[in-house]
N, C-alpha and C. Protein backbone atom coordinates (compact mmCIF):
# COMPACT_ATOMS: atom_id res chain seq x y z
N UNK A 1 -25.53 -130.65 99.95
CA UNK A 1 -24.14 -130.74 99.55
C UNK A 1 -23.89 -132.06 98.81
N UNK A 2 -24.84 -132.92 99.38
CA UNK A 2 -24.51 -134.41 98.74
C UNK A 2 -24.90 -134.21 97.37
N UNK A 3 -25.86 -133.59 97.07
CA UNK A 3 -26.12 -133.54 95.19
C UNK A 3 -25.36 -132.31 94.85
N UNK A 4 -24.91 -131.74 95.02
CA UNK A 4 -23.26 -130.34 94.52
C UNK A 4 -22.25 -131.19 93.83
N UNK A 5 -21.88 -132.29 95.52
CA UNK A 5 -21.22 -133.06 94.60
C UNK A 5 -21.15 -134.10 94.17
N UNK A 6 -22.17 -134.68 93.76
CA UNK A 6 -22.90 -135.91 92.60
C UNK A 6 -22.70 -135.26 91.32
N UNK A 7 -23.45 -133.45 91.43
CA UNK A 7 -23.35 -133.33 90.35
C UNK A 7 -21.87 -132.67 89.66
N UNK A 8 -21.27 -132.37 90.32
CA UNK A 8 -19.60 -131.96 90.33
C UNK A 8 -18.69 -132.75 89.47
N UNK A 9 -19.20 -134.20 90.57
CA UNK A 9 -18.51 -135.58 90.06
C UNK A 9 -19.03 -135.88 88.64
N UNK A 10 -20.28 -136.27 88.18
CA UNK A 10 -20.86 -136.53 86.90
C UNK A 10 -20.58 -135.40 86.14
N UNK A 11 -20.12 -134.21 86.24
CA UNK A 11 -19.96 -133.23 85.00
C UNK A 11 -18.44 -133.58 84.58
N UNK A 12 -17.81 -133.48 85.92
CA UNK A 12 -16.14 -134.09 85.54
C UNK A 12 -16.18 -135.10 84.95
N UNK A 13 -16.82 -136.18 85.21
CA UNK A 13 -16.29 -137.24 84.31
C UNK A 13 -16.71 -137.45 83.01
N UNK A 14 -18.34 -136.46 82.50
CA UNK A 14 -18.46 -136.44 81.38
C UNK A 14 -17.53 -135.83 80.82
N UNK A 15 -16.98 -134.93 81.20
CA UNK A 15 -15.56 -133.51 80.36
C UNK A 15 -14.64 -134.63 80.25
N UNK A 16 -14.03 -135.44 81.17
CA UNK A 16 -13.26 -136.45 81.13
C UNK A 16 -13.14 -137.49 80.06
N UNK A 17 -14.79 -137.30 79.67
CA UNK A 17 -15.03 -138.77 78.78
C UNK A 17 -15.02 -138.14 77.79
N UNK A 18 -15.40 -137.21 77.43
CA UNK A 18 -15.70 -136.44 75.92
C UNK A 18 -14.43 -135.83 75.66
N UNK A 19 -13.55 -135.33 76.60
CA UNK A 19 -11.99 -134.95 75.90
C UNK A 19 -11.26 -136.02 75.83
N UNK A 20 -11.25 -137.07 76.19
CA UNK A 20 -10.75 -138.46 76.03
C UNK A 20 -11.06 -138.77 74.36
N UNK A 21 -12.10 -139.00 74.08
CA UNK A 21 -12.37 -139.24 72.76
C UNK A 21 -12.33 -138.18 71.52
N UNK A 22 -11.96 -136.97 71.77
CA UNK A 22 -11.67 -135.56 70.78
C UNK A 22 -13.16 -134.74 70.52
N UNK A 23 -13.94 -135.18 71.26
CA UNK A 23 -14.98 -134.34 70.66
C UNK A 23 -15.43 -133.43 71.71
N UNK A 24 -15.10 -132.15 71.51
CA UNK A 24 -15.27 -131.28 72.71
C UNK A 24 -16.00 -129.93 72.14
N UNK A 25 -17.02 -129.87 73.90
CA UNK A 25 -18.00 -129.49 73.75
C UNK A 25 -17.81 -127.86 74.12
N UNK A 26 -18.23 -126.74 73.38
CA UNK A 26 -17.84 -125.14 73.57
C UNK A 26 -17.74 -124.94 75.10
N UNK A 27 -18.69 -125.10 75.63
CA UNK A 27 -18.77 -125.04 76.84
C UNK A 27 -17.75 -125.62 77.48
N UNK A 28 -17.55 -126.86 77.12
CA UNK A 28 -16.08 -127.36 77.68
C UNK A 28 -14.83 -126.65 77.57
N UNK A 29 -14.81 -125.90 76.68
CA UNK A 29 -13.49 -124.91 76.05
C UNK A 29 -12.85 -125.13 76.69
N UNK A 30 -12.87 -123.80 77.64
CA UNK A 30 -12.98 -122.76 78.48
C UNK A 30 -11.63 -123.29 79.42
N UNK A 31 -11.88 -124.88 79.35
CA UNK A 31 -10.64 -125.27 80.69
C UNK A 31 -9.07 -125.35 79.92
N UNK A 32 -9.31 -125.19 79.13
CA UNK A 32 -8.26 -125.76 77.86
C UNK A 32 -7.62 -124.40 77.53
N UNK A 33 -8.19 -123.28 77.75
CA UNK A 33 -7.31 -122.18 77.99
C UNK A 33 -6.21 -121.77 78.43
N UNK A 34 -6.08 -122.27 79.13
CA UNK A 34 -4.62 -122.41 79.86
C UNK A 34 -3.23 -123.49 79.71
N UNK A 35 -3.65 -124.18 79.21
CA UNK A 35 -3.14 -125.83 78.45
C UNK A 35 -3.51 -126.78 78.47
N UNK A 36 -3.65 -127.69 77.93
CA UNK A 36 -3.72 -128.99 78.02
C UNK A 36 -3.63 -129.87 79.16
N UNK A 37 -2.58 -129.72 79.80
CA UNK A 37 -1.97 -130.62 81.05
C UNK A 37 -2.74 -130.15 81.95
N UNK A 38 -2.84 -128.35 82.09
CA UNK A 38 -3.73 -127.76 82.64
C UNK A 38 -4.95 -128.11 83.18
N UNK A 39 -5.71 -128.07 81.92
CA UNK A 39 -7.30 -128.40 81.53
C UNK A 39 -7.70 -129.94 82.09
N UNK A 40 -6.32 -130.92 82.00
CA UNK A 40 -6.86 -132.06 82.14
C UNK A 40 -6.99 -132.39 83.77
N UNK A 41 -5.89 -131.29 84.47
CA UNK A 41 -5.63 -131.13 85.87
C UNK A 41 -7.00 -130.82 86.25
N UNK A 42 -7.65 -129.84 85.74
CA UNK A 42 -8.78 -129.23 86.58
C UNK A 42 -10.03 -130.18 86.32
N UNK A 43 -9.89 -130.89 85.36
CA UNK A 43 -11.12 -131.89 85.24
C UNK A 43 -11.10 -132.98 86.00
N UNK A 44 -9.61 -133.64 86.44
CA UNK A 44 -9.38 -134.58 87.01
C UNK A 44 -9.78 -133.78 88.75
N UNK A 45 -9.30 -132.67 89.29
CA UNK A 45 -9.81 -132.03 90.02
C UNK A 45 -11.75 -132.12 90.54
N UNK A 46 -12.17 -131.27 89.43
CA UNK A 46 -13.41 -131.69 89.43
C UNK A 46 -13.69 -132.42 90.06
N UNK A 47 -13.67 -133.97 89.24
CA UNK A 47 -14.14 -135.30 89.71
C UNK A 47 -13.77 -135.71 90.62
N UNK A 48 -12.16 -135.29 91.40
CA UNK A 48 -12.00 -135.24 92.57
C UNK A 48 -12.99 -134.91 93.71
N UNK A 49 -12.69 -133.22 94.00
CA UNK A 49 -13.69 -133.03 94.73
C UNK A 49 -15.40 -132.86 94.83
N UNK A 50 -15.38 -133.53 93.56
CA UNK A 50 -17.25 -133.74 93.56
C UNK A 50 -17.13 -134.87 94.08
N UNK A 51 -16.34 -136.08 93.70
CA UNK A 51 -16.61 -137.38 95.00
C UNK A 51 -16.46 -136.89 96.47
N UNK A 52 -15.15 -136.38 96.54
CA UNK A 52 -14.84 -136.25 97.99
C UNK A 52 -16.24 -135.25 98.97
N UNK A 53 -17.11 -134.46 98.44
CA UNK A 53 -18.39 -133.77 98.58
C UNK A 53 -19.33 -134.85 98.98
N UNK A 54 -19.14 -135.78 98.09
CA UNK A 54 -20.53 -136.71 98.18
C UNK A 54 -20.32 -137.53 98.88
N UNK A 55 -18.99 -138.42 98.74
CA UNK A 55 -18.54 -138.95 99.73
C UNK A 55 -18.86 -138.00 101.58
N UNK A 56 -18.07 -137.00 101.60
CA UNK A 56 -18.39 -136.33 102.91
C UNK A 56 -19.86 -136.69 103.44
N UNK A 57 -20.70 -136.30 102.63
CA UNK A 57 -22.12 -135.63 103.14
C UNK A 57 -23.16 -136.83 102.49
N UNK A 58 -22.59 -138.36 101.92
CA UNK A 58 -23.48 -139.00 101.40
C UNK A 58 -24.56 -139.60 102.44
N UNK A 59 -24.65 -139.33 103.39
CA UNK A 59 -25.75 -140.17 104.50
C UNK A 59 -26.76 -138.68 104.84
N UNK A 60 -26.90 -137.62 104.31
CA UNK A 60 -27.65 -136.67 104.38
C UNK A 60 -28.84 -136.41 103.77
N UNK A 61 -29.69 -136.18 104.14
CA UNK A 61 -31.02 -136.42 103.52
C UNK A 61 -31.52 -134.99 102.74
């Protein structure tokens, strides 16, 4: 669970970093479907609960 959400967290904040600067990736679309405010909700989400994952379960081997 601890690498789910390492990797949860690091995908959010790349989407985070790359729609920050305008260059967005197809694959990224997809969140932006719904709006803007939307899209930025669910990325900020993301990176939410991919810390709160790793955080939980970071002493797990």
């Amino acid at each position: 669970m601890k690498y789910i959400g390492l990797g949860m967290f690091l995908v959010g904040l790349v989407s985070l970093l790359v729609a920050t600067f305008g260059a967005y990736h197809f694959l990224l679309l997809w969140v932006d479907n719904w709006g803007r405010p939307l899209g930025w909700a669910i990325r900020a989400g993301i990176v939410v609960l991919g810390y709160f994952l790793y955080h939980l379960h970071r002493e797990d081997d």
